[in-house]
C-alpha atoms as a PDB file:
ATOM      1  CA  UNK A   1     -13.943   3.820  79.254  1.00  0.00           C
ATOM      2  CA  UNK A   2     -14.477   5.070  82.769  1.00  0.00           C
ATOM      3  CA  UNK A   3     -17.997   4.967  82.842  1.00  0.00           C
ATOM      4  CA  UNK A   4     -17.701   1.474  82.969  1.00  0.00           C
ATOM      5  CA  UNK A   5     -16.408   1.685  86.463  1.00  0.00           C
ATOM      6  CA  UNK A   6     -19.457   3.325  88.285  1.00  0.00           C
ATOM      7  CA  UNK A   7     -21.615   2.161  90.815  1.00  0.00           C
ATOM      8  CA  UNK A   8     -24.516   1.948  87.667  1.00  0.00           C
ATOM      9  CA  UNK A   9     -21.848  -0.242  85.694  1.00  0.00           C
ATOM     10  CA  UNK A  10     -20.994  -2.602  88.558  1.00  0.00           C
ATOM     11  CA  UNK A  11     -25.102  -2.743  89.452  1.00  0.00           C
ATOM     12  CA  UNK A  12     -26.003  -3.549  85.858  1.00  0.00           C
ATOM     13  CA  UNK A  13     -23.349  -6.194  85.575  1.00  0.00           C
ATOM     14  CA  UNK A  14     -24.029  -8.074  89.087  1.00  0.00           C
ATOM     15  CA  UNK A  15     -27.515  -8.379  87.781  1.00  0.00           C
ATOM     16  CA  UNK A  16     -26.649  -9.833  83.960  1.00  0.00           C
ATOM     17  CA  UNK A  17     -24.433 -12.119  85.923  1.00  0.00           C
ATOM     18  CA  UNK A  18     -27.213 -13.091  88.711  1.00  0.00           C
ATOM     19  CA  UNK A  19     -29.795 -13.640  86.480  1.00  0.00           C
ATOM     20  CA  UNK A  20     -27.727 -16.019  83.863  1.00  0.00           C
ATOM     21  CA  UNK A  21     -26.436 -17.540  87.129  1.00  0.00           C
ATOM     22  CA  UNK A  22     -30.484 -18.233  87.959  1.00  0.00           C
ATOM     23  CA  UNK A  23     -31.216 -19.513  84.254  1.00  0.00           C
ATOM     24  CA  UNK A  24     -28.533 -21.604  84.351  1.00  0.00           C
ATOM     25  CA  UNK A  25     -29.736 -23.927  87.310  1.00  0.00           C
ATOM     26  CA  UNK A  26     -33.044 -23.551  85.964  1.00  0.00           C
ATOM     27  CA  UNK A  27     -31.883 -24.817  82.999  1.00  0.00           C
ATOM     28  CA  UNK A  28     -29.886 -27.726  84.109  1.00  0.00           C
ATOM     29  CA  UNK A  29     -33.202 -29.147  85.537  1.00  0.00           C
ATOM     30  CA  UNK A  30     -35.038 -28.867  82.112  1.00  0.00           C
ATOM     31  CA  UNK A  31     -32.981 -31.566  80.166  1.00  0.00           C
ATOM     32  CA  UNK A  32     -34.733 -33.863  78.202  1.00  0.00           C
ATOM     33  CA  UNK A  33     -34.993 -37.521  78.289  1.00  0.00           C
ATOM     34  CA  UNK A  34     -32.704 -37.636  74.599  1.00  0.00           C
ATOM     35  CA  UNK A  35     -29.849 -35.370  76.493  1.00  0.00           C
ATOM     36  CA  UNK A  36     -30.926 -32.250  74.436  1.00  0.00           C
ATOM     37  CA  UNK A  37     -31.858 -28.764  76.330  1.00  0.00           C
ATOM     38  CA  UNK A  38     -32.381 -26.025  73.879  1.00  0.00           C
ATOM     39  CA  UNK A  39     -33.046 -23.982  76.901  1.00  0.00           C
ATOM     40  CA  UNK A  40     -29.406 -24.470  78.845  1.00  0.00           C
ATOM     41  CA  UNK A  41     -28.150 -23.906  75.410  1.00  0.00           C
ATOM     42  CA  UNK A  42     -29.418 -20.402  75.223  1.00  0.00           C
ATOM     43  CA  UNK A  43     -28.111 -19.504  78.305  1.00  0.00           C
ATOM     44  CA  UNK A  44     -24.567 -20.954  77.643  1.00  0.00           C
ATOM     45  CA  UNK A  45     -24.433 -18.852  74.429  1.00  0.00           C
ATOM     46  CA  UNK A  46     -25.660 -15.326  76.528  1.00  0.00           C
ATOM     47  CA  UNK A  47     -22.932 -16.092  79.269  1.00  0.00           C
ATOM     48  CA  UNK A  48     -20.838 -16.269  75.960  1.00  0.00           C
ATOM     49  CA  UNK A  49     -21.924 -12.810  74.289  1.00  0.00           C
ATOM     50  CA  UNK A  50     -22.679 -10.638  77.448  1.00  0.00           C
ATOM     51  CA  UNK A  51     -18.381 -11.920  78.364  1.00  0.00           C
ATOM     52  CA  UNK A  52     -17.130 -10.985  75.029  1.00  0.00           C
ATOM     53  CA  UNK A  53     -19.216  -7.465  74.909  1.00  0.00           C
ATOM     54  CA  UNK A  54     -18.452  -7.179  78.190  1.00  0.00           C
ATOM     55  CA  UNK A  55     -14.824  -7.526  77.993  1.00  0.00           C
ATOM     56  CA  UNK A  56     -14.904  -5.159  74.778  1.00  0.00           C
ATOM     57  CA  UNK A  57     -16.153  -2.397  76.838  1.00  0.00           C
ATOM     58  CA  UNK A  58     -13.760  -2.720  79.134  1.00  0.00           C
ATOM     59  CA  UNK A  59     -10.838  -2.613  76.795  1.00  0.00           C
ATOM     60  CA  UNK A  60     -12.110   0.450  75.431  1.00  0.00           C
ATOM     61  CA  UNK A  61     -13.587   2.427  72.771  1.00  0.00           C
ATOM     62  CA  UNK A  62     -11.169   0.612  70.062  1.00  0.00           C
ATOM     63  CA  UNK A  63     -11.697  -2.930  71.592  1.00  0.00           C
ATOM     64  CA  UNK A  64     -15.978  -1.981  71.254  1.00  0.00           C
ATOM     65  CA  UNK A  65     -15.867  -0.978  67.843  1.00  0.00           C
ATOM     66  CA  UNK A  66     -13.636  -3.744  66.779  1.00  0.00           C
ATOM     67  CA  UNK A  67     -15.834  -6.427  68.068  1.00  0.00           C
ATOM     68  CA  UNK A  68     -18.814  -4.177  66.396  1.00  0.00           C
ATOM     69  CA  UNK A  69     -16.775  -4.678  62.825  1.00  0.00           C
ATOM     70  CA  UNK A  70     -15.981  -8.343  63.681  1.00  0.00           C
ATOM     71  CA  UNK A  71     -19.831  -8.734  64.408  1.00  0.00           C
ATOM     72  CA  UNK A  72     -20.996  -6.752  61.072  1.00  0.00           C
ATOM     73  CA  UNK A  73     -18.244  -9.044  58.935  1.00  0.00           C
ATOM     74  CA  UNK A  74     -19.818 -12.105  60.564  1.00  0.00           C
ATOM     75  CA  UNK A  75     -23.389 -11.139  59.988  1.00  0.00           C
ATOM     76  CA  UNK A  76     -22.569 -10.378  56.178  1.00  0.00           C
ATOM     77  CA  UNK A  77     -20.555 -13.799  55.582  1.00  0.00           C
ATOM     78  CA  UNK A  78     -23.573 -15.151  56.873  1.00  0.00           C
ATOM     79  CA  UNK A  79     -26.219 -13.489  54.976  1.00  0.00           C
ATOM     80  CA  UNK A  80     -24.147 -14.165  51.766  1.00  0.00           C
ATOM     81  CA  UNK A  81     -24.213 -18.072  52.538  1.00  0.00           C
ATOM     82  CA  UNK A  82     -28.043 -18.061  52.522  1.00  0.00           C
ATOM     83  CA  UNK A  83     -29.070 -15.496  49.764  1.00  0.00           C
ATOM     84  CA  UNK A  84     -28.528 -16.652  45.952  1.00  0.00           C
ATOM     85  CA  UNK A  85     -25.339 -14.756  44.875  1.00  0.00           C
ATOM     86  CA  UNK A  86     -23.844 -15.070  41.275  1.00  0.00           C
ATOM     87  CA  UNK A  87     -20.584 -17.034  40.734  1.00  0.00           C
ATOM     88  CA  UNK A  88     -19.741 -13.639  38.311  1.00  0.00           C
ATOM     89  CA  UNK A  89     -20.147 -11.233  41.467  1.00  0.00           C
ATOM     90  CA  UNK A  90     -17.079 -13.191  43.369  1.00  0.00           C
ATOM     91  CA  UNK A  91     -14.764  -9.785  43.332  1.00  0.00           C
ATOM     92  CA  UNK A  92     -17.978  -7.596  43.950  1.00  0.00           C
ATOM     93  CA  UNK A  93     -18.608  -9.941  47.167  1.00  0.00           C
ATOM     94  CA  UNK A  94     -14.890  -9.140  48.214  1.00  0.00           C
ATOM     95  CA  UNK A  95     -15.864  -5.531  48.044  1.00  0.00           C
ATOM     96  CA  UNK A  96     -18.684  -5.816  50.159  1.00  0.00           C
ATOM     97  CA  UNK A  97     -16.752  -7.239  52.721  1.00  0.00           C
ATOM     98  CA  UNK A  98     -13.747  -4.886  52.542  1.00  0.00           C
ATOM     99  CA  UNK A  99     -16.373  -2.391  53.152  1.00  0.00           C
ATOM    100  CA  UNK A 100     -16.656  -3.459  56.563  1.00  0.00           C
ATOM    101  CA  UNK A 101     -13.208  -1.866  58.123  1.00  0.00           C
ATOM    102  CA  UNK A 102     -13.911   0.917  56.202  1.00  0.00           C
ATOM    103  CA  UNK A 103     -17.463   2.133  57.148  1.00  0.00           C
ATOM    104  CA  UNK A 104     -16.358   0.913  60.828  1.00  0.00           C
ATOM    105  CA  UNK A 105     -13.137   3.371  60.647  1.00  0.00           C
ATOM    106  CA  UNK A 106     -15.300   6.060  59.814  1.00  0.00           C
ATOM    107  CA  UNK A 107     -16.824   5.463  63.002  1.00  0.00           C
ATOM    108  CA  UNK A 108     -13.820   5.205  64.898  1.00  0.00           C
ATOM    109  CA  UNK A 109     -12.816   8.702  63.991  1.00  0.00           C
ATOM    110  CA  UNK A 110     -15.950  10.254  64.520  1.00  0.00           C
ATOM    111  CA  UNK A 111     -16.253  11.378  61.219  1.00  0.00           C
ATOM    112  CA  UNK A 112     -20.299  11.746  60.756  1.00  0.00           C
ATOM    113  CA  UNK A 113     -20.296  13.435  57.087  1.00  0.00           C
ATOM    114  CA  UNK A 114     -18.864  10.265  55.564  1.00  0.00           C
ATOM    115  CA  UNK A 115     -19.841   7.386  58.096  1.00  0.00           C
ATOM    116  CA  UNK A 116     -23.415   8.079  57.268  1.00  0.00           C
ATOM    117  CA  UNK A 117     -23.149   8.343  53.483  1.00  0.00           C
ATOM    118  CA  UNK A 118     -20.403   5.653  52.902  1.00  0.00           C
ATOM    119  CA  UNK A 119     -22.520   2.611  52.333  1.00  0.00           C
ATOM    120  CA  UNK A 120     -25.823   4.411  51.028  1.00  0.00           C
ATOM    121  CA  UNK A 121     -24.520   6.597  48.786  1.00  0.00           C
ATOM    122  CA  UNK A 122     -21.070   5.643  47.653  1.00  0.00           C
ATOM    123  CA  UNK A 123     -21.380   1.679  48.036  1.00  0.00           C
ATOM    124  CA  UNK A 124     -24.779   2.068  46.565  1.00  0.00           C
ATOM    125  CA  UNK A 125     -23.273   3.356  43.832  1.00  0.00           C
ATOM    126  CA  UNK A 126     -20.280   1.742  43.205  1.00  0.00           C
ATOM    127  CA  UNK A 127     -21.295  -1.827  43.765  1.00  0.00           C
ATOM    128  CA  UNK A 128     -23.560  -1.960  40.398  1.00  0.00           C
ATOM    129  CA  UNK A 129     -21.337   0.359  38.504  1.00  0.00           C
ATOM    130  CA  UNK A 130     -18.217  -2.657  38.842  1.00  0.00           C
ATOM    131  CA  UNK A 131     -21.223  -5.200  38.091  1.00  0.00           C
ATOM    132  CA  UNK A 132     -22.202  -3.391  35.100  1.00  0.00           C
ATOM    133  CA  UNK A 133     -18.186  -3.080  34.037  1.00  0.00           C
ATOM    134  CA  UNK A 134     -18.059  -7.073  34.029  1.00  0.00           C
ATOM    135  CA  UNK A 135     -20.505  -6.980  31.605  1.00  0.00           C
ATOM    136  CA  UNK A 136     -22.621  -9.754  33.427  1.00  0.00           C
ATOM    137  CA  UNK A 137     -26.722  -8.531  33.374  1.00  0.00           C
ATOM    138  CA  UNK A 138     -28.497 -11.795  33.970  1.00  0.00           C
ATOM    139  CA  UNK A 139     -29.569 -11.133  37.240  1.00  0.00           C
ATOM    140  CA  UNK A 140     -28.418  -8.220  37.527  1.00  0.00           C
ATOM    141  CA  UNK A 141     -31.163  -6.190  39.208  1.00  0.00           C
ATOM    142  CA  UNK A 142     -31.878  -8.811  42.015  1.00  0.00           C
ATOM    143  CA  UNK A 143     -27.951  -9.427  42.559  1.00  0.00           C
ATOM    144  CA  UNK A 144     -27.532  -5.421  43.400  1.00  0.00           C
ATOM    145  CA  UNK A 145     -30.494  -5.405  45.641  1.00  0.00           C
ATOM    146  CA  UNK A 146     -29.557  -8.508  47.737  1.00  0.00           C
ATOM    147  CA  UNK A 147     -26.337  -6.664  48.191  1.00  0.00           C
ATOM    148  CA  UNK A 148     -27.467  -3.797  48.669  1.00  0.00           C
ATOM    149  CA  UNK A 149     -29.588  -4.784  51.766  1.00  0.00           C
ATOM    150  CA  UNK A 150     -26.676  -7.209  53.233  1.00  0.00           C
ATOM    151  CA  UNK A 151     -24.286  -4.016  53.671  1.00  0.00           C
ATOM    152  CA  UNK A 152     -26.934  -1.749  55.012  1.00  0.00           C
ATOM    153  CA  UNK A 153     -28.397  -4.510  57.179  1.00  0.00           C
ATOM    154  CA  UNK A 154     -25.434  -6.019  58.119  1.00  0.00           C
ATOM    155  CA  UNK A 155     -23.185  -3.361  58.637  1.00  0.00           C
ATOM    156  CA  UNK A 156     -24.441   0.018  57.963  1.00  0.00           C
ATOM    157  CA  UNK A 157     -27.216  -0.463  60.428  1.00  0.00           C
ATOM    158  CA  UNK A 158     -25.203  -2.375  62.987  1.00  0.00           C
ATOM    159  CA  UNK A 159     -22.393   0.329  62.660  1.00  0.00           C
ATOM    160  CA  UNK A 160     -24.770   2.899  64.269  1.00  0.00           C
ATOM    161  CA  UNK A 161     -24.013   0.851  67.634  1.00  0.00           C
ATOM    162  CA  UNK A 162     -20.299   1.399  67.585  1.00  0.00           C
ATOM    163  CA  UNK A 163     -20.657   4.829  66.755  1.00  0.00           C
ATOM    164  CA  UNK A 164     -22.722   5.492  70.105  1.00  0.00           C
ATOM    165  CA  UNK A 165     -19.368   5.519  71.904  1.00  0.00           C
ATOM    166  CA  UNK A 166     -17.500   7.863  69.929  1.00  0.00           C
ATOM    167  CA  UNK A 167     -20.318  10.516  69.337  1.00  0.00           C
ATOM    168  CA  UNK A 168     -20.069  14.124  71.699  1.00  0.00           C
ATOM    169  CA  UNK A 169     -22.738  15.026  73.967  1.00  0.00           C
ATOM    170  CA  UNK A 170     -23.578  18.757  73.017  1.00  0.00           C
ATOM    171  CA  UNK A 171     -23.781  19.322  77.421  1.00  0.00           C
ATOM    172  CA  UNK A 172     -20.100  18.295  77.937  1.00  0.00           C
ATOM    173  CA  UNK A 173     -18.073  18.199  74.205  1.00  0.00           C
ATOM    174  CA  UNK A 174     -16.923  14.981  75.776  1.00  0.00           C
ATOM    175  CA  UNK A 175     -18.291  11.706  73.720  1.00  0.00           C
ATOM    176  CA  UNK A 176     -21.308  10.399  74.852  1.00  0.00           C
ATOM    177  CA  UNK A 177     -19.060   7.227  76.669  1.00  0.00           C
ATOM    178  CA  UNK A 178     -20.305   3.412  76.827  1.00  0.00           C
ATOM    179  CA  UNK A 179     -23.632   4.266  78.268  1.00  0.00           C
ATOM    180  CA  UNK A 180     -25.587   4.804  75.459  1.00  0.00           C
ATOM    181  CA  UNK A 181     -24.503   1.475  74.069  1.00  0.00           C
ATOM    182  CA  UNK A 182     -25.464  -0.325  76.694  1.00  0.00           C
ATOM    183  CA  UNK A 183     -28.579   1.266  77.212  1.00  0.00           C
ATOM    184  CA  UNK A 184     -29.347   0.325  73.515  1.00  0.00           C
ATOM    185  CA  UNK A 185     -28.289  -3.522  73.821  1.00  0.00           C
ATOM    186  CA  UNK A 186     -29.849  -3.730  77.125  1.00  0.00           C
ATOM    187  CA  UNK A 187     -33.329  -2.841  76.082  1.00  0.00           C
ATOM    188  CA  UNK A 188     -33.470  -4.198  72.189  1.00  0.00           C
ATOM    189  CA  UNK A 189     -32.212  -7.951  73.692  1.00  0.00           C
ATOM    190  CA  UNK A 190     -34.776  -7.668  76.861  1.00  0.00           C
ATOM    191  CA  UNK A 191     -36.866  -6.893  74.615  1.00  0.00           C
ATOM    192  CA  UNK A 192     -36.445 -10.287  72.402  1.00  0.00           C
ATOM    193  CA  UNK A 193     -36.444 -11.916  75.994  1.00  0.00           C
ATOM    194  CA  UNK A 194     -39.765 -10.514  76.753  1.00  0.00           C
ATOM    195  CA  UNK A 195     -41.573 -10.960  73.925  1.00  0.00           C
ATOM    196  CA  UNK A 196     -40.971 -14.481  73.476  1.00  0.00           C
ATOM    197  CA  UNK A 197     -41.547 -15.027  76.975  1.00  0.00           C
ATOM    198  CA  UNK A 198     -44.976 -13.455  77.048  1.00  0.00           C
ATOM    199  CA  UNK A 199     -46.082 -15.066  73.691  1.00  0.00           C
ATOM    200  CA  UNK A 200     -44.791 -18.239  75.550  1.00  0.00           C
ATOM    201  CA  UNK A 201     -47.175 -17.716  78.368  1.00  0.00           C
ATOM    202  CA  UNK A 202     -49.968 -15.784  77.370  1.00  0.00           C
ATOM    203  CA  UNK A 203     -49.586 -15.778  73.327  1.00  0.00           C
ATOM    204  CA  UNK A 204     -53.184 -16.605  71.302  1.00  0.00           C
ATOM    205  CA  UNK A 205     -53.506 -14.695  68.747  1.00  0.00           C
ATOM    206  CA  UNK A 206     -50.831 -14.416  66.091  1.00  0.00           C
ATOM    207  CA  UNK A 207     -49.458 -11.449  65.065  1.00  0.00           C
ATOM    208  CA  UNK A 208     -48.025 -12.152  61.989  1.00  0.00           C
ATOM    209  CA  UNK A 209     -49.082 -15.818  60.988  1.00  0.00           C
ATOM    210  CA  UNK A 210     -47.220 -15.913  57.502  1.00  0.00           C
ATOM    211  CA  UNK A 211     -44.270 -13.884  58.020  1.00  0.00           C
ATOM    212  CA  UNK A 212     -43.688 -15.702  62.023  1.00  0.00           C
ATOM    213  CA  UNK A 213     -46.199 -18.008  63.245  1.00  0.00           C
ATOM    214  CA  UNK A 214     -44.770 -17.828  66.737  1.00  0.00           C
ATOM    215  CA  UNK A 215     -45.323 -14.258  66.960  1.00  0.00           C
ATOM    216  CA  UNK A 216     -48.491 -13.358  69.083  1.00  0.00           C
ATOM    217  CA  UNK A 217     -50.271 -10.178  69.934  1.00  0.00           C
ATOM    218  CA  UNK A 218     -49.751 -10.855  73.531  1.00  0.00           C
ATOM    219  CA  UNK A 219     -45.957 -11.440  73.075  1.00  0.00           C
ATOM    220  CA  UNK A 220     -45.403  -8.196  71.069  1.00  0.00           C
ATOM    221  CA  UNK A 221     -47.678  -5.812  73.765  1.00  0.00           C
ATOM    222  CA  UNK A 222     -45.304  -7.939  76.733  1.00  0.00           C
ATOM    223  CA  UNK A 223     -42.185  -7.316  75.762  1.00  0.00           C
ATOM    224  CA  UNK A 224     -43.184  -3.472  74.950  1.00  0.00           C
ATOM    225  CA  UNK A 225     -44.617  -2.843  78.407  1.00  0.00           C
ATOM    226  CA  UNK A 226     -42.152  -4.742  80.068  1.00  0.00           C
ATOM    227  CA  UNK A 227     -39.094  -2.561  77.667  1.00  0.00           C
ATOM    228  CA  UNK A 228     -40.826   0.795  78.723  1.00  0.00           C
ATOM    229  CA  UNK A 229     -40.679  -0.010  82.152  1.00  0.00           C
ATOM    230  CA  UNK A 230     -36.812  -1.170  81.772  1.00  0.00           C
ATOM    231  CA  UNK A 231     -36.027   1.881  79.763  1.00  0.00           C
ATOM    232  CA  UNK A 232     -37.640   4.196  82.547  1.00  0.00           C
ATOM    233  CA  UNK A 233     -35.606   2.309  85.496  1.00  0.00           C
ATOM    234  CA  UNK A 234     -32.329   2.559  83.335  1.00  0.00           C
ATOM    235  CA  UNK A 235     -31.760   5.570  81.538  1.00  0.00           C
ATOM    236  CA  UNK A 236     -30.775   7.700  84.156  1.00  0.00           C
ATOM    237  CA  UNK A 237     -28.132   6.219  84.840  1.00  0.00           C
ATOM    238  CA  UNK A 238     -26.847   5.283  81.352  1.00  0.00           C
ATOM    239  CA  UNK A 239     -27.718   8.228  78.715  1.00  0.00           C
ATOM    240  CA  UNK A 240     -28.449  12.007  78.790  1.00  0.00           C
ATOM    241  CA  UNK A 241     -32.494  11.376  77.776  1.00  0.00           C
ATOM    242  CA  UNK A 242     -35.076  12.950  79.427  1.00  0.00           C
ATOM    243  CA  UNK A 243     -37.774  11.496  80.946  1.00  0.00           C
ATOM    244  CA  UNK A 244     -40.365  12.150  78.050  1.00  0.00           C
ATOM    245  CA  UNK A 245     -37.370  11.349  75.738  1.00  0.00           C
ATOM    246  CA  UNK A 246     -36.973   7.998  77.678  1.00  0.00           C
ATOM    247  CA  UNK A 247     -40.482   7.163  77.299  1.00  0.00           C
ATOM    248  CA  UNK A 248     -40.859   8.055  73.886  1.00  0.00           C
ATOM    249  CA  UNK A 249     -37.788   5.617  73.041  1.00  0.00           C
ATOM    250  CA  UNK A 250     -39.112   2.855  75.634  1.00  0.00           C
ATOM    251  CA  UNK A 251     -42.263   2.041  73.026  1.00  0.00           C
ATOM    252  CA  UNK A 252     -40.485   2.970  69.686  1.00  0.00           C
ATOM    253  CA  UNK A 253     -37.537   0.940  70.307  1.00  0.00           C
ATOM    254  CA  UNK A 254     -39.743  -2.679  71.346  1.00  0.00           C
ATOM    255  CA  UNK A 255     -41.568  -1.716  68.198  1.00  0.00           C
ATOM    256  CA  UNK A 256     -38.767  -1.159  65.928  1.00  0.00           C
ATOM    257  CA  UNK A 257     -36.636  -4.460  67.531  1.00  0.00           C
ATOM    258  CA  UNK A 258     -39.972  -6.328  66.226  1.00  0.00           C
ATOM    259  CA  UNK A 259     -40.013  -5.209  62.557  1.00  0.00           C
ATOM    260  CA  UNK A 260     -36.346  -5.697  62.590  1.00  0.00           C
ATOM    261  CA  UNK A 261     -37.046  -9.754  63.903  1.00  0.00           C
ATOM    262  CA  UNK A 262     -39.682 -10.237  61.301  1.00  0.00           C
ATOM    263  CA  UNK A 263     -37.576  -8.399  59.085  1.00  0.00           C
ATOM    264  CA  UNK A 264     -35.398 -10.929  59.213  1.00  0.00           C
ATOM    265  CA  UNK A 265     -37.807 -13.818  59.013  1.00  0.00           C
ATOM    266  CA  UNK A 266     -39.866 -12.671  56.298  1.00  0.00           C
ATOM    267  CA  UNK A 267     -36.283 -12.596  54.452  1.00  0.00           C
ATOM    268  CA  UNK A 268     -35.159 -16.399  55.502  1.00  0.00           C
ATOM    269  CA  UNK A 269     -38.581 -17.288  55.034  1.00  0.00           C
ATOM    270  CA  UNK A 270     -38.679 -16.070  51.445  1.00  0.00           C
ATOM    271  CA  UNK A 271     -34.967 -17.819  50.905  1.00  0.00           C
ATOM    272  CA  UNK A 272     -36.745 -21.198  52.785  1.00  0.00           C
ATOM    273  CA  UNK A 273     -34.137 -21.209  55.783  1.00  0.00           C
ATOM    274  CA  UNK A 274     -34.586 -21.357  59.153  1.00  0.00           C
ATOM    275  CA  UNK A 275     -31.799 -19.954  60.713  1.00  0.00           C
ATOM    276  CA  UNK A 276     -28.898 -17.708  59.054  1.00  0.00           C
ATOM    277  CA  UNK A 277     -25.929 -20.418  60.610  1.00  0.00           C
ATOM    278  CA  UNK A 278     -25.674 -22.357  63.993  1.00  0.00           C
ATOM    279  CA  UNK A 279     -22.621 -20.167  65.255  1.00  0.00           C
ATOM    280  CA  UNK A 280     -24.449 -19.764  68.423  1.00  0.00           C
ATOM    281  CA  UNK A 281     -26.340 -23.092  70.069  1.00  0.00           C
ATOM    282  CA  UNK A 282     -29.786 -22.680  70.813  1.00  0.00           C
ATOM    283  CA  UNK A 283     -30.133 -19.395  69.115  1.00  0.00           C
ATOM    284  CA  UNK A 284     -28.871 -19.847  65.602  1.00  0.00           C
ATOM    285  CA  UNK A 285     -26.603 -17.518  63.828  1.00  0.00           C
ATOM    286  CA  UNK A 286     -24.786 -14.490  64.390  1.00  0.00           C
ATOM    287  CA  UNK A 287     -27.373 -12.582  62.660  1.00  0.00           C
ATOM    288  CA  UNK A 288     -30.270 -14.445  63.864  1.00  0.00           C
ATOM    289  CA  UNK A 289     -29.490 -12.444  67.544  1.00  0.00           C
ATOM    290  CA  UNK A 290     -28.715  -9.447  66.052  1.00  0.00           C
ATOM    291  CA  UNK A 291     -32.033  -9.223  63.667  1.00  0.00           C
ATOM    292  CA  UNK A 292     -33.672  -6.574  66.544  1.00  0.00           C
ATOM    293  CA  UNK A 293     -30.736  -4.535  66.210  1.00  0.00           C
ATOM    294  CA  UNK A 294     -30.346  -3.692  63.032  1.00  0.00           C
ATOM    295  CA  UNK A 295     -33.740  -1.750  63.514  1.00  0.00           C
ATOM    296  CA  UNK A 296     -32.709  -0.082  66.546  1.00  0.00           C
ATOM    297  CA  UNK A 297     -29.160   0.762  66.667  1.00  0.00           C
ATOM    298  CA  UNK A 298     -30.120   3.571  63.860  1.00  0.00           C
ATOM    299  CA  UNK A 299     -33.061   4.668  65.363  1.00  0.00           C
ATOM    300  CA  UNK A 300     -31.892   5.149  68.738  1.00  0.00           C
ATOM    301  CA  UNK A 301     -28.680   6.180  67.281  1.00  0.00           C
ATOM    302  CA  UNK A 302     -30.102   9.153  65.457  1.00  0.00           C
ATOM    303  CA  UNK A 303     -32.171   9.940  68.827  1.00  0.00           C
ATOM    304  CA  UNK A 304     -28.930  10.371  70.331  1.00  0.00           C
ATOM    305  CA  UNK A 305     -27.209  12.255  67.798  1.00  0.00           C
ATOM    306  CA  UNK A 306     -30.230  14.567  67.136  1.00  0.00           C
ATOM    307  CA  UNK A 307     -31.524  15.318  70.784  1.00  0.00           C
ATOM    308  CA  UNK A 308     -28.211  15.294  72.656  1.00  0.00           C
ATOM    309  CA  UNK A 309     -25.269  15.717  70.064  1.00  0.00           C
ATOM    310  CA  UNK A 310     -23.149  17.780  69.529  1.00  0.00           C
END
């Protein structure tokens, strides 16, 4: 992708890499006297995802939606370890996953027409239908619906990422390139960032005391003033918005990366988990990172696709 190359690319990149750099030593200071530093942890698992993504976009469009498919297929074999699933379903649960490299090569090819009806329409209906044909209905109706929202979480949702890269800008023909993308991960994990470290410092009241107790008012209006200020300093140089576009998209997006987090936690909370695995130290699972994400890669997706698309 040669918009990775650019004087915006190399800018954005010297910064990720100064600031972990920063965190780091900071971090190596806050050990505790038992050995443990959740902190340093953290940061050793971000160095880890922003080299991987990183890397991905480099490669190219194919590397970037690959690691996007490996991502969603990680997410949903960790979603199906926490929710109850029914030891009947076994061969429905293989379809789910094989659903994955399918939805994902929709994406690769551009093709809109069946990448955003595959999962909602045609998994939605087949899924129940080969439940139904082995004959097992104990459980039936809360077995489809935790499927159901682990492929449209999981993958449908997440999908909407990868497709960023492969989607034409009406202004050129051209596809809209790795900017978008970034644009889109940028803001919905500074966003996580700031929240949590505005509730750290200024947090009182809670937000959403039974669905997230850590959750404060304070935290939630941080992190959106501080992602509509990042959005406004970023997406020139990134994406084909506007500046009333860019604004718009710098509130909705902090706000929709929030339902998606206590999306999540309402869910684990309901299942009594904490964390969806321990894949990544100091942050939990796979999905656990991603939880913003699967509320924003759609929305800002369909901003895209809607406002700029061709």
């Amino acid at each position: 992708m040669s918009d990775v190359f650019t004087p915006a690319g190399f800018w954005i990149g010297g910064n990720l890499i100064a600031i972990l750099t920063v965190a780091t030593l900071y971090g190596l200071s806050k050990s505790k006297p038992d050995g443990s530093n959740e902190f340093l942890d953290r940061v050793k698992s971000w160095w880890v995802m922003v080299v991987i993504v990183g890397l991905a976009i480099v490669l190219g469009r194919t590397a970037t939606i690959a690691l996007f498919a490996i991502i969603s297929f990680i997410a949903l074999k960790e979603y199906f370890t926490i929710v109850p699933t029914r030891r009947t379903d076994r061969l429905i649960l293989l379809m789910a996953y094989l659903a994955v490299p399918v939805q994902y090569y929709w994406a690769g090819i551009a093709w809109y027409g069946v990448f955003i009806v595959f999962i909602p329409v045609y998994m939605f209906l087949g899924l129940p239908a080969a439940m139904v044909l082995r004959g097992e209905t104990d459980g039936f109706l809360k077995a489809a619906g935790t499927l159901h929202w682990g492929l449209m979480v999981c993958v449908f949702s997440i999908s909407h990422a990868a497709y960023l890269t492969v989607a034409a800008d009406a202004a050129t023909g051209q596809p809209f390139g790795v900017g978008p993308l970034v644009f889109l991960l940028l803001v919905t994990q500074f966003n996580d960032v700031a929240q949590y470290m505005a509730g750290k410092t200024f947090g009182r009241r809670k937000i959403s005391p039974k669905v997230s107790p850590n959750k404060t008012v304070e935290g939630f209006a941080g992190g959106v003033l501080a992602t509509f200020a990042l959005s406004l300093a970023l997406y020139t140089f990134l994406t084909p918005l506007t500046l009333v576009q860019a604004a718009i998209l710098g509130i909705l997006l902090p706000v929709a990366g929030f339902l998606g987090d206590i999306t999540m936690s309402a869910i684990k909370r309901d299942i009594g988990v904490k964390d969806t695995g321990s894949l990544l130290p100091g942050h939990g699972g796979l999905l656990d990172r991603i939880d913003s994400l699967t509320f924003t890669a759609p929305l800002f997706f369909h901003a895209m696709f809607y406002l700029h698309g061709a």
